[in-house]
N, C-alpha and C. Protein backbone atom coordinates (compact mmCIF):
# COMPACT_ATOMS: atom_id res chain seq x y z
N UNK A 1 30.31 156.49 69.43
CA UNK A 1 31.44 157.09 68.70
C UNK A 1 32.13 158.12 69.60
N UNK A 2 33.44 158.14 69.68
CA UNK A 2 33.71 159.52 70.23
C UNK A 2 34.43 160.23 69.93
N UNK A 3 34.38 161.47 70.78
CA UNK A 3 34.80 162.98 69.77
C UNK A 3 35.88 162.85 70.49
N UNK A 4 36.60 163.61 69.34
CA UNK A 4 38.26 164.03 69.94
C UNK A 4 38.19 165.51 69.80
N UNK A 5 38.64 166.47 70.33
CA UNK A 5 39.48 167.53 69.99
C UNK A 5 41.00 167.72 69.61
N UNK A 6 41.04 168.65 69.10
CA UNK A 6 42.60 168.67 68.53
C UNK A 6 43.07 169.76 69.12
N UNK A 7 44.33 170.50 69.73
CA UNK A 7 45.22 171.42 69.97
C UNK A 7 46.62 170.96 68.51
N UNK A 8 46.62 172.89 68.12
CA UNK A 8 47.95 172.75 67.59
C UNK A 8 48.38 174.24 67.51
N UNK A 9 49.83 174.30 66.99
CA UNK A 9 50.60 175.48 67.30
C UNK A 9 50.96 176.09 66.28
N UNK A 10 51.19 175.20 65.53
CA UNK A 10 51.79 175.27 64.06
C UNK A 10 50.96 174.52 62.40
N UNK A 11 52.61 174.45 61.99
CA UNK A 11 51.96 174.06 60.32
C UNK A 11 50.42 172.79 60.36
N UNK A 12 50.03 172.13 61.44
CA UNK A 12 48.47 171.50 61.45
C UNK A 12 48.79 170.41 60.40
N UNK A 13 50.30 169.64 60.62
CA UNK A 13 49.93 168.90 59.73
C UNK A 13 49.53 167.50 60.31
N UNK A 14 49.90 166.99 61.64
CA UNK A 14 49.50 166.01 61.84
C UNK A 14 47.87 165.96 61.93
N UNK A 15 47.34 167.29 62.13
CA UNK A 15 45.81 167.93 62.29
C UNK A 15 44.76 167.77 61.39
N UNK A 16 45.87 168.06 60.05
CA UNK A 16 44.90 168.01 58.87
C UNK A 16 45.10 166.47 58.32
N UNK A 17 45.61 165.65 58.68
CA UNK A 17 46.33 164.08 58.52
C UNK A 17 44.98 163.51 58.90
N UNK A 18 44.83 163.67 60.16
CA UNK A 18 44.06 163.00 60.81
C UNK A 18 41.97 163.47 60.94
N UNK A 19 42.20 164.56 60.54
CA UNK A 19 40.80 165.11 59.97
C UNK A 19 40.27 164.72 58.67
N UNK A 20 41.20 164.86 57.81
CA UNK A 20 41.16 163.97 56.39
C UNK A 20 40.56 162.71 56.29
N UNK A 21 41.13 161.93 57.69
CA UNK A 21 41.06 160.39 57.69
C UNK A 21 39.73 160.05 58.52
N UNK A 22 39.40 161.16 59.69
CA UNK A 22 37.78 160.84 59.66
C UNK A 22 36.84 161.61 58.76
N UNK A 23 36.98 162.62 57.64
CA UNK A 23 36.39 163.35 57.10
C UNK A 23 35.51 161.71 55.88
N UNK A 24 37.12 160.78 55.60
CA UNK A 24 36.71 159.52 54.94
C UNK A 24 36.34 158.29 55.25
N UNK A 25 35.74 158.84 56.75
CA UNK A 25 35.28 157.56 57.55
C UNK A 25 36.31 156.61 57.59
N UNK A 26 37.99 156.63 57.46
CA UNK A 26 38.48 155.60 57.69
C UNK A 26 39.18 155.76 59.42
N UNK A 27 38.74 156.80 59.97
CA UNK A 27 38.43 156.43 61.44
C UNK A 27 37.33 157.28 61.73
N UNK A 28 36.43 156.28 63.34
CA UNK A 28 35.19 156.44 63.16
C UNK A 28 35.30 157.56 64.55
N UNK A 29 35.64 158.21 64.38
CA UNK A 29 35.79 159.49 65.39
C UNK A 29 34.34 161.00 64.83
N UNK A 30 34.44 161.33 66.18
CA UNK A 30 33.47 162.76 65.87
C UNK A 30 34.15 163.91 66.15
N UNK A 31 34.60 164.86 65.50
CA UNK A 31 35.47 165.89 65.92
C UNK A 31 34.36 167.42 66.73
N UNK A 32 35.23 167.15 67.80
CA UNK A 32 34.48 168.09 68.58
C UNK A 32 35.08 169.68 68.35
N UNK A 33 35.99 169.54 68.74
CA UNK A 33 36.97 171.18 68.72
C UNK A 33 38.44 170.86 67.84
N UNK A 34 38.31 171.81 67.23
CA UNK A 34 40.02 172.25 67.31
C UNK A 34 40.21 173.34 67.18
N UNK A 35 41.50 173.69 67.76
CA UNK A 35 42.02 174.68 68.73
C UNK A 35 43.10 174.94 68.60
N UNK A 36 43.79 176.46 68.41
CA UNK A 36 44.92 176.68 68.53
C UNK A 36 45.62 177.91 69.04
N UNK A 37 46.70 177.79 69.65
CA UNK A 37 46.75 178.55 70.17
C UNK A 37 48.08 180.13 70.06
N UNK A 38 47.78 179.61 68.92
CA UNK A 38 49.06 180.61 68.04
C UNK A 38 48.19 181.43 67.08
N UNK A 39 48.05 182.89 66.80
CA UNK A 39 46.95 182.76 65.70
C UNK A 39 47.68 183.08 64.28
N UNK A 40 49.11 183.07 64.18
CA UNK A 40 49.69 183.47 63.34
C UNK A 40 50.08 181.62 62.58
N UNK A 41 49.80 180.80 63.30
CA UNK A 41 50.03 179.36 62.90
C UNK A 41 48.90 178.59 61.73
N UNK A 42 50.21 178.14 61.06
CA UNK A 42 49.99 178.15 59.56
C UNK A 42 48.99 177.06 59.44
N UNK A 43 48.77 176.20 59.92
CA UNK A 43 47.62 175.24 60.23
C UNK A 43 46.49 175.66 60.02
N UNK A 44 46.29 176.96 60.60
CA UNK A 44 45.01 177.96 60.70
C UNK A 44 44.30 177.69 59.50
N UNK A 45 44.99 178.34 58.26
CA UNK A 45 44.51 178.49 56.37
C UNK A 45 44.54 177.14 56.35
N UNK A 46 45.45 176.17 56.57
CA UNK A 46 45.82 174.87 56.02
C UNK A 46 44.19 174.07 56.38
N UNK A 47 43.24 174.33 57.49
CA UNK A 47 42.36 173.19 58.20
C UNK A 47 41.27 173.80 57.36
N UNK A 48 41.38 175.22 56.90
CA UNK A 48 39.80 176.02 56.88
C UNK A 48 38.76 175.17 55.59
N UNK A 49 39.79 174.25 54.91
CA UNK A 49 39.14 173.76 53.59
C UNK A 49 38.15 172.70 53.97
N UNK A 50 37.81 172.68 55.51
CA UNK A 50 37.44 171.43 55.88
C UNK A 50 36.04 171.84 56.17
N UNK A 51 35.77 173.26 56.46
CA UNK A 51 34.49 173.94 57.06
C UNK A 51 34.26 173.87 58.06
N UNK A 52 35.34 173.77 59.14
CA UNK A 52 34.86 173.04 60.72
C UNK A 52 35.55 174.71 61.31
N UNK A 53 34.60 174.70 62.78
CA UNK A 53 34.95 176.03 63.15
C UNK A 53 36.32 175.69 63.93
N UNK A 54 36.77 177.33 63.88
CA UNK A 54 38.90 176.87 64.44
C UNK A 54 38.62 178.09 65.86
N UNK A 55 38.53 177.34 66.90
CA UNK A 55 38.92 178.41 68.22
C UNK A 55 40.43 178.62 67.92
N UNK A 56 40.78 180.06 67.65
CA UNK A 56 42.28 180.77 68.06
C UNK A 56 42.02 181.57 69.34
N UNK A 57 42.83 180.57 70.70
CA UNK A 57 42.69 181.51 71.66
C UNK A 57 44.20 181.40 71.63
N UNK A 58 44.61 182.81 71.73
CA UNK A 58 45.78 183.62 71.40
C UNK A 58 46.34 183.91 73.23
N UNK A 59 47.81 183.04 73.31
CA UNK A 59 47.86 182.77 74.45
C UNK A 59 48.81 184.07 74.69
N UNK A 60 49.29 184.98 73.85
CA UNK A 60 50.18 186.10 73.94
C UNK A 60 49.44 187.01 74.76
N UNK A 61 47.92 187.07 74.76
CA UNK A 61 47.09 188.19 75.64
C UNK A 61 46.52 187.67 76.60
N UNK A 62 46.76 186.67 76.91
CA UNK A 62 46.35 185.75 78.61
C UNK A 62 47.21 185.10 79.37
N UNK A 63 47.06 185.44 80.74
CA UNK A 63 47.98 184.40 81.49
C UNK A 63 47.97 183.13 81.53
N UNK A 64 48.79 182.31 81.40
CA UNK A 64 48.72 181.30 81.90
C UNK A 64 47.30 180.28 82.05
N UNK A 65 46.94 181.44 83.44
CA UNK A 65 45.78 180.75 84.03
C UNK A 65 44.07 180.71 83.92
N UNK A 66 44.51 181.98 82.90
CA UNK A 66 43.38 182.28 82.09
C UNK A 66 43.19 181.74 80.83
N UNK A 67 44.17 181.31 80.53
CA UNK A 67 44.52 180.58 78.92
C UNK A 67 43.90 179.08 79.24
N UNK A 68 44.36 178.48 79.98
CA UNK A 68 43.57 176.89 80.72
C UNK A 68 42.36 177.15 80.63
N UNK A 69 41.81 178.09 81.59
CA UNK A 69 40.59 178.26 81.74
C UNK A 69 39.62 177.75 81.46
N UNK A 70 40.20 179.23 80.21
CA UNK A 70 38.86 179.73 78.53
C UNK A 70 39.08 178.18 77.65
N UNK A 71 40.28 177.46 78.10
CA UNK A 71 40.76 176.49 77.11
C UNK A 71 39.95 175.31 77.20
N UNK A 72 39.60 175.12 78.86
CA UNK A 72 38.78 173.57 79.06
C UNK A 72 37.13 174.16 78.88
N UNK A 73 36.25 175.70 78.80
CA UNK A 73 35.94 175.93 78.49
C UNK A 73 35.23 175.83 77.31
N UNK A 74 36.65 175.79 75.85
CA UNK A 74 36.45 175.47 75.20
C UNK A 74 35.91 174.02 74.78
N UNK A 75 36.81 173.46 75.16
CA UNK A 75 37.06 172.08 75.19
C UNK A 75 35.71 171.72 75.90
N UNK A 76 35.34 171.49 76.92
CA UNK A 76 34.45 171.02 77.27
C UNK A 76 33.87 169.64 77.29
N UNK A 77 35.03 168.92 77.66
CA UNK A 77 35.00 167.60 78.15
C UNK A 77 34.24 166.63 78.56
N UNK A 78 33.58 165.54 78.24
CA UNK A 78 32.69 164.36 78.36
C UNK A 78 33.31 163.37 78.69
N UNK A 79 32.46 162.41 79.04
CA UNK A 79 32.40 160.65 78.92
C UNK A 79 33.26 160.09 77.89
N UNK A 80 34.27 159.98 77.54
CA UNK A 80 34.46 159.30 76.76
C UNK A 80 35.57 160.32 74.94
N UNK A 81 35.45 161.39 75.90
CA UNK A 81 36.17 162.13 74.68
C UNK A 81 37.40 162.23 74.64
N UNK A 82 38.47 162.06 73.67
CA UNK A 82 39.88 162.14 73.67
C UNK A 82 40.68 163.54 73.48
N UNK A 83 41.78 163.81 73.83
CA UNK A 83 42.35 165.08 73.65
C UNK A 83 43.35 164.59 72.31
N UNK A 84 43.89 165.37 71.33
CA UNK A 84 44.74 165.10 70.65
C UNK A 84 45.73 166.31 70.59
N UNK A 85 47.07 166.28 70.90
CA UNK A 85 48.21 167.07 70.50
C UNK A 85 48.97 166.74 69.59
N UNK A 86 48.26 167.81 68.43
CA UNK A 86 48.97 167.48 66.97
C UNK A 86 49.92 169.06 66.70
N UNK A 87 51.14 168.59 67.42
CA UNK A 87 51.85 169.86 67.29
C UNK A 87 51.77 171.18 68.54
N UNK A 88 51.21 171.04 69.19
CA UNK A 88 50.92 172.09 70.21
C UNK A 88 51.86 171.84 71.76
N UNK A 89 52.70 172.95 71.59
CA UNK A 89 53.83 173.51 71.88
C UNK A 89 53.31 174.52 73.38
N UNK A 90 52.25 174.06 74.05
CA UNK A 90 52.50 174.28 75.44
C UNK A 90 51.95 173.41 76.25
N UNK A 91 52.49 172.99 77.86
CA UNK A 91 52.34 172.07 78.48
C UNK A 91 50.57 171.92 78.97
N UNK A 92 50.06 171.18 78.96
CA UNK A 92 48.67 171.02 79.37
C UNK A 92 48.36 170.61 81.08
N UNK A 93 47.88 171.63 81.69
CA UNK A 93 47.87 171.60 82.89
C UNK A 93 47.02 170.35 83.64
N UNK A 94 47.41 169.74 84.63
CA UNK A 94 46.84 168.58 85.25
C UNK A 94 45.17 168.59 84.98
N UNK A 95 44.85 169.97 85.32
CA UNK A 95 43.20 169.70 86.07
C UNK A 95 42.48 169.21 84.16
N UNK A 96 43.25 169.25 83.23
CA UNK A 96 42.89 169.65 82.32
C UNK A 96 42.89 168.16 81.69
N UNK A 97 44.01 167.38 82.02
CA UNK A 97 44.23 165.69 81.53
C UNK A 97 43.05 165.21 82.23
N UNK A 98 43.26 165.92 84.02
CA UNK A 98 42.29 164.70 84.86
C UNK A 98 40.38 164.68 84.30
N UNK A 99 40.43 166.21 83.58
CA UNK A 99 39.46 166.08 83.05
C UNK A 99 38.81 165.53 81.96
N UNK A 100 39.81 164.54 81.08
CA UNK A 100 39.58 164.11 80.21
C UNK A 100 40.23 161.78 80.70
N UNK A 101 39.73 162.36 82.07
CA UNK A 101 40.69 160.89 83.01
C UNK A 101 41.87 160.43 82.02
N UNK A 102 42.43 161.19 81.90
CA UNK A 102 44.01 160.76 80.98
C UNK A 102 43.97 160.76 79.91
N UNK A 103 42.89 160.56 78.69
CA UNK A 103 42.74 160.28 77.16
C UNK A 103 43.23 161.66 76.52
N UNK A 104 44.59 161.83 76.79
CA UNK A 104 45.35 162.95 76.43
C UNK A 104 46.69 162.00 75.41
N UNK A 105 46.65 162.20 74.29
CA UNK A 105 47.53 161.77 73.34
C UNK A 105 48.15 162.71 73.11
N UNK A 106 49.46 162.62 72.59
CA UNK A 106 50.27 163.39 71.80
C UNK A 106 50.77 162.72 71.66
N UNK A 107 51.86 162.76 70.08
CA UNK A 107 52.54 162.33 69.19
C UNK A 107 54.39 163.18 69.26
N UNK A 108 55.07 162.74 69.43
CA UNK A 108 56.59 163.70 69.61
C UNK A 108 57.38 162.90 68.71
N UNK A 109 58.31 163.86 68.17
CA UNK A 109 59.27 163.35 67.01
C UNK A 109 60.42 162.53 67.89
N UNK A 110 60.73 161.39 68.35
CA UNK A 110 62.31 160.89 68.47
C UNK A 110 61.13 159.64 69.28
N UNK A 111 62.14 158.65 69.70
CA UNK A 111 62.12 157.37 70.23
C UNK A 111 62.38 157.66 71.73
N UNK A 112 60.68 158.17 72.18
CA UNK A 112 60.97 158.28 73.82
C UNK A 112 61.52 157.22 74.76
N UNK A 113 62.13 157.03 75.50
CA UNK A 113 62.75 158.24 76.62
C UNK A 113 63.81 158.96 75.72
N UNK A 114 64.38 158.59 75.16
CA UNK A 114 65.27 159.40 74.38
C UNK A 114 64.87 161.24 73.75
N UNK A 115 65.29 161.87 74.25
CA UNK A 115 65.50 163.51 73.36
C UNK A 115 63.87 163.96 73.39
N UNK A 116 63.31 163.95 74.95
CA UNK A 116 62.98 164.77 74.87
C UNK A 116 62.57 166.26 74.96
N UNK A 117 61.54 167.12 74.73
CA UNK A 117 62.00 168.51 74.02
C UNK A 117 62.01 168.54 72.82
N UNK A 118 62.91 169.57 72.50
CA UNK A 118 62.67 170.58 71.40
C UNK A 118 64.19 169.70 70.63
N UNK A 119 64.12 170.16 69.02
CA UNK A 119 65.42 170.04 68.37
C UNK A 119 65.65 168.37 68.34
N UNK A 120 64.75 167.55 68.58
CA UNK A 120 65.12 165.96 68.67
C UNK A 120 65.99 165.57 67.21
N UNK A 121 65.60 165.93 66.09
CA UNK A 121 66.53 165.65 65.00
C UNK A 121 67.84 166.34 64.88
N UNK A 122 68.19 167.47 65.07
CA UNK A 122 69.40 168.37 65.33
C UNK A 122 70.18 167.05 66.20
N UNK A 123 69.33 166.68 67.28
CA UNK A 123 69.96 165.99 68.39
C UNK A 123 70.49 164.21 67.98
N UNK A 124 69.55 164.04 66.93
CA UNK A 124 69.92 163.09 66.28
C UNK A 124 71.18 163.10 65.41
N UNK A 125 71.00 163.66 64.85
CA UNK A 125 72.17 163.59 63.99
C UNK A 125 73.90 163.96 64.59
N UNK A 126 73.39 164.84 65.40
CA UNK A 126 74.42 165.53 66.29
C UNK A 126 75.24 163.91 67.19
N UNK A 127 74.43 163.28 67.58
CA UNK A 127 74.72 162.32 68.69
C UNK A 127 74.88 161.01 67.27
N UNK A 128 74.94 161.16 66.16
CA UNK A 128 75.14 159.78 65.23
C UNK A 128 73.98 158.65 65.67
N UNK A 129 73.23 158.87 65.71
CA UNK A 129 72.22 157.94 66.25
C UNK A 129 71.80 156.76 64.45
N UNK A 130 71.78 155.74 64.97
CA UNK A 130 71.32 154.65 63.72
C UNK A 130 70.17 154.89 63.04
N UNK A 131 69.15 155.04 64.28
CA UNK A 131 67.70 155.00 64.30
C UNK A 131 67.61 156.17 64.60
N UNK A 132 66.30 156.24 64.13
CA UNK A 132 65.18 158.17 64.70
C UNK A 132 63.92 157.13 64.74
N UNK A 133 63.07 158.18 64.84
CA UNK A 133 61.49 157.62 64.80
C UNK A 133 60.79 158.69 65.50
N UNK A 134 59.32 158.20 65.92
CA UNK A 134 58.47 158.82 66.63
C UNK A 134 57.53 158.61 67.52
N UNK A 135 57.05 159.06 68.33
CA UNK A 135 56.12 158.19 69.76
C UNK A 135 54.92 158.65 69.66
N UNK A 136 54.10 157.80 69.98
CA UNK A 136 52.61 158.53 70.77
C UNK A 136 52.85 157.99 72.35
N UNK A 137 52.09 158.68 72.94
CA UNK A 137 51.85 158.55 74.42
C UNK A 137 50.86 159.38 75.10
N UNK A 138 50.30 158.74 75.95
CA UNK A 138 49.72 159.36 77.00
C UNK A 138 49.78 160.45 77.73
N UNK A 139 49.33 161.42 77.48
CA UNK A 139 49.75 162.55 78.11
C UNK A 139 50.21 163.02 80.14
N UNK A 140 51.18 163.39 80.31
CA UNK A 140 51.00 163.36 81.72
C UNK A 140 51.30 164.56 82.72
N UNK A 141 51.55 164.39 83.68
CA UNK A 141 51.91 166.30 84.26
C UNK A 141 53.63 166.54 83.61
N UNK A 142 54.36 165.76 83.43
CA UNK A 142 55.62 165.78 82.88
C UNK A 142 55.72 166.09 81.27
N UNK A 143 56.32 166.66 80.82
CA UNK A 143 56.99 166.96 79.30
C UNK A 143 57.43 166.42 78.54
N UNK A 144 56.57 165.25 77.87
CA UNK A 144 57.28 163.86 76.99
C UNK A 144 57.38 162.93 77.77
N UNK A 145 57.22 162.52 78.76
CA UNK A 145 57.07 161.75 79.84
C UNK A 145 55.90 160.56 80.49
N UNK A 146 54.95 160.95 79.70
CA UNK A 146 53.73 159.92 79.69
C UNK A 146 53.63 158.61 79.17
N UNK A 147 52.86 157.66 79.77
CA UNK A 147 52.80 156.21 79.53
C UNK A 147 53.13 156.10 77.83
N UNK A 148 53.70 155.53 77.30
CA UNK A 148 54.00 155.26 75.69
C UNK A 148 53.39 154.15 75.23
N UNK A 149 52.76 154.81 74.05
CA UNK A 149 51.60 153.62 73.20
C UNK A 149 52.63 152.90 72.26
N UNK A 150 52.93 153.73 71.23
CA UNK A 150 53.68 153.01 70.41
C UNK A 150 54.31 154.13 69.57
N UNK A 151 56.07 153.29 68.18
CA UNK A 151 56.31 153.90 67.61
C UNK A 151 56.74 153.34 66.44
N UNK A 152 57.14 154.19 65.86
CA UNK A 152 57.71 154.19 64.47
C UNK A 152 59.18 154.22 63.82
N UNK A 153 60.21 153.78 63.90
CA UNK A 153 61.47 153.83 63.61
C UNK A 153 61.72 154.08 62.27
N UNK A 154 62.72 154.84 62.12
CA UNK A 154 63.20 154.71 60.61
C UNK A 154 65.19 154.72 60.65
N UNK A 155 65.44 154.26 59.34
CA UNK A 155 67.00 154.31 59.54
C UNK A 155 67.48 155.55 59.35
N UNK A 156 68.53 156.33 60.24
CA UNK A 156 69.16 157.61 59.85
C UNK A 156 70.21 157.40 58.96
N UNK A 157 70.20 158.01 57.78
CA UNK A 157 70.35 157.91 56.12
C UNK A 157 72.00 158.91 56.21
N UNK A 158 72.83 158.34 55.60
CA UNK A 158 74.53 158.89 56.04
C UNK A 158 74.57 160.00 55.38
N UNK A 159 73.77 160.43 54.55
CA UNK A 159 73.80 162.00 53.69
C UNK A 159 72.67 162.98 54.48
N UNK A 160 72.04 162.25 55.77
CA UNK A 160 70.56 163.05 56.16
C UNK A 160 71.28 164.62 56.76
N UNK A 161 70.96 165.20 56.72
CA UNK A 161 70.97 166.27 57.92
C UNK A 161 69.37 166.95 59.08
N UNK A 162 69.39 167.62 59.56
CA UNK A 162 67.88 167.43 60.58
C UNK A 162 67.09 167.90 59.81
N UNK A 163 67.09 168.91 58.63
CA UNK A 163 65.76 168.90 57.54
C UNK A 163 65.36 167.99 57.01
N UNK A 164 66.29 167.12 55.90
CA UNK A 164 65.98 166.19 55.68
C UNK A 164 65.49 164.87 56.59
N UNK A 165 65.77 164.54 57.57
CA UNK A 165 65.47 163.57 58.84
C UNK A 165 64.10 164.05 59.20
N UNK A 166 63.87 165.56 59.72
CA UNK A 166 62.24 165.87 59.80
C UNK A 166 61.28 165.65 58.75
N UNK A 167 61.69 165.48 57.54
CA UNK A 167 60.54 165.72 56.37
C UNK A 167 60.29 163.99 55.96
N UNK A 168 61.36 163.39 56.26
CA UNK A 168 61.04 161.94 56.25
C UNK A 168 60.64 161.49 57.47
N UNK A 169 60.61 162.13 58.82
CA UNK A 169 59.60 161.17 59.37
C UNK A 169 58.48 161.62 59.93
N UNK A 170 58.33 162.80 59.18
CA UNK A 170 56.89 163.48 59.08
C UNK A 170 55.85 162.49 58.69
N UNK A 171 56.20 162.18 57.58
CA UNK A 171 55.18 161.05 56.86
C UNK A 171 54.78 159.65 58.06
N UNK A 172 55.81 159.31 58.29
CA UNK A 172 55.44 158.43 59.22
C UNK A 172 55.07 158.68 60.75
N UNK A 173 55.04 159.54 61.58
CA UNK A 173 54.28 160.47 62.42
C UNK A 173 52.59 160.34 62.36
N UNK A 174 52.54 160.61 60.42
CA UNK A 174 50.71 160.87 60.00
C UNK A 174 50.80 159.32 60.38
N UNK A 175 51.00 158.44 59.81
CA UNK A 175 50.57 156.77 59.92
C UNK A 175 50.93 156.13 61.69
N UNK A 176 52.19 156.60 62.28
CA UNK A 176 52.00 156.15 63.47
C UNK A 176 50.61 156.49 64.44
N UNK A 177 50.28 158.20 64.03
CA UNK A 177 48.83 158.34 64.85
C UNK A 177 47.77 157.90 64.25
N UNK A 178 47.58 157.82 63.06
CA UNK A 178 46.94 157.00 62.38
C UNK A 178 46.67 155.66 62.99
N UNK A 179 47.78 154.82 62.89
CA UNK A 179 47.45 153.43 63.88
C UNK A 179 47.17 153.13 65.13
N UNK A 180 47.40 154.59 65.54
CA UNK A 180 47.36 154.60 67.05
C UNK A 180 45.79 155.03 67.75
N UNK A 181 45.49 155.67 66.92
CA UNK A 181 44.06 155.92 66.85
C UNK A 181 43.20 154.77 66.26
N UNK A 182 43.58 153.98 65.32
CA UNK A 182 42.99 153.08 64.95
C UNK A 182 42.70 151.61 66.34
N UNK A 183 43.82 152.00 67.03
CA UNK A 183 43.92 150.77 68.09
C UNK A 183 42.45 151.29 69.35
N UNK A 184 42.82 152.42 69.37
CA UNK A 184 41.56 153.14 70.55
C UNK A 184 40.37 152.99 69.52
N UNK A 185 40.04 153.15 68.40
CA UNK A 185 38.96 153.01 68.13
C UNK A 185 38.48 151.75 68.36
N UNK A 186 39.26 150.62 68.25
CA UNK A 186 39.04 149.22 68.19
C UNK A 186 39.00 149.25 69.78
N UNK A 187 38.80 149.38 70.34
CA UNK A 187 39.63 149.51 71.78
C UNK A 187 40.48 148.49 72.23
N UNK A 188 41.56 147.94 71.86
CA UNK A 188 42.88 147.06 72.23
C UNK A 188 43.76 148.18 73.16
N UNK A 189 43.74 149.31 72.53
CA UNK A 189 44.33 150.26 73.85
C UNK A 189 43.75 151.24 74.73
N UNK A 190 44.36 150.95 76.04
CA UNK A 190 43.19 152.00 77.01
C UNK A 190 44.20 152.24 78.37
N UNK A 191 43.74 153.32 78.65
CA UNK A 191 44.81 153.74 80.04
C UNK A 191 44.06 153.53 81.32
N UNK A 192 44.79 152.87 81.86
CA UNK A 192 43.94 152.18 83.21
C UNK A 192 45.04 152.12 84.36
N UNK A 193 44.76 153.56 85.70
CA UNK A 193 45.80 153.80 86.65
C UNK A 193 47.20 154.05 85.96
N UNK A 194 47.09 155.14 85.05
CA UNK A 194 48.53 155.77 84.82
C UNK A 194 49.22 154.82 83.74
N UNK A 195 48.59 153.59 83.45
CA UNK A 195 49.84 152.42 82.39
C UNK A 195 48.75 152.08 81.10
N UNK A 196 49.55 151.30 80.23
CA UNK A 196 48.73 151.45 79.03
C UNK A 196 48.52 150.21 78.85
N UNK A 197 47.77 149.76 78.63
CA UNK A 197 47.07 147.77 78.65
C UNK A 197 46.65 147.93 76.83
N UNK A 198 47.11 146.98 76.14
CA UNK A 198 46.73 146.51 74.83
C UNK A 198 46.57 144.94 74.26
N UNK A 199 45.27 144.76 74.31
CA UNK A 199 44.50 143.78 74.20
C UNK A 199 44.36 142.78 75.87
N UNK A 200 44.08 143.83 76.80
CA UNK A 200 43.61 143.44 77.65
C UNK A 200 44.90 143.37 78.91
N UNK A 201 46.43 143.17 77.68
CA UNK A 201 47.59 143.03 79.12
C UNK A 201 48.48 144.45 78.85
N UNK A 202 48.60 144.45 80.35
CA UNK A 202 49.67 145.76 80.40
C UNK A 202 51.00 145.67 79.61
N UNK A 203 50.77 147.30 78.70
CA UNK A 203 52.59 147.02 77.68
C UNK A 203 53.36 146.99 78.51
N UNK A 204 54.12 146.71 78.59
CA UNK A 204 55.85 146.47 78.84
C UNK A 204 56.77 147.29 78.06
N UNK A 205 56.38 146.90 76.75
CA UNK A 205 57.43 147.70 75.76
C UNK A 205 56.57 148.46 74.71
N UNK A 206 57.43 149.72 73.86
CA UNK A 206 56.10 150.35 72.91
C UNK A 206 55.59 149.38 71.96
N UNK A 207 54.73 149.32 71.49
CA UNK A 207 54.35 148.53 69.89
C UNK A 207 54.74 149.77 69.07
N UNK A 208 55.92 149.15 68.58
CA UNK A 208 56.83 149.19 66.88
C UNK A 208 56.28 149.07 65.83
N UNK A 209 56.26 150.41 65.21
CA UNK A 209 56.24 149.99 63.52
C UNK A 209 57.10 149.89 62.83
N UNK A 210 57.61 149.44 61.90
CA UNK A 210 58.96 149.89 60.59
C UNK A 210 58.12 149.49 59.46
């Protein structure tokens, strides 16, 4: 079985999505850490109902390089353990992926390569876009930029504005990592030299949900 850790920054909701879902054995994961690094982040109260201990290392009183550190520290990395970024809003330093040989996920709101960064729905709506959605990918030394597993599309709705557009594809965010985790548990997906192979052949394109 293997353990994942979680990093997050904020409201913990993709955090508490996905803790829920091994708390009910409907994925067969072992949760090692989670971690955050905001301590004023609302996730904090939101996870505590679960009884699992919450590292807040509070990156406002450490540098940089001390924040990594204490962080892989924390973390404390194995054979076989995954990283998860559910919401966590600073870049994860190389020595820190290579230590986990790439099994660094995160989940980002928009249809990568497209918008990424910050404000992707603002940016949606702003630019009239048809479609929105959301990605998982591979984490990499770049900022939204890592090998892409798969996503989730939805139609942008002619009355939406970017609140409404975030709160609808929130929901589907929980089920894209949801499936996406479900594929690594099965193992059909695995990162091998920087690219992402599912069911044995290298993707080409993301695997789509609607």
């Amino acid at each position: 079985m293997n353990s994942v850790s979680i990093l997050f920054s904020g409201r913990g909701s993709n955090a508490d999505y996905i803790i829920s879902l091994i708390q009910k054995n409907q994925l067969s994961f072992r949760i090692k850490n989670i971690v955050s690094n905001n301590k004023k982040a609302k996730g904090i109260e939101l996870l505590k109902k679960y009884k699992l201990p919450i590292n807040i290392l509070d990156k406002e009183i450490l540098s940089d390089e001390d924040y990594n550190q204490y962080l892989l520290e924390i973390l404390d990395p194995v054979e076989g353990d995954i990283l998860l970024l559910c919401g966590y809003m600073l870049k994860v330093p190389g020595f820190i992926i290579d230590s986990y040989k790439g099994n660094v996920i995160n989940i980002h709101p928009s249809l990568l390569p497209k918008y990424k960064g910050l404000n992707t729905h603002k940016r949606v709506i702003e630019n009239k876009d048809k479609n929105h959605g959301c990605t998982t990918h591979f984490v990499n030394n770049d900022i939204d930029c890592g090998p892409i597993i798969a996503q989730y599309k939805i139609l942008v709705e002619k009355d939406d504005n970017d609140i409404t557009l975030a709160d609808r594809l929130l929901k589907k965010e929980h089920v894209l990592f949801y499936k996406t985790l479900k594929l690594i548990e099965n193992k059909e997906i695995y990162l091998k030299n920087g690219e992402v192979y599912y069911k044995e052949v290298k993707l080409k394109e993301p695997i789509v949900f609607t």
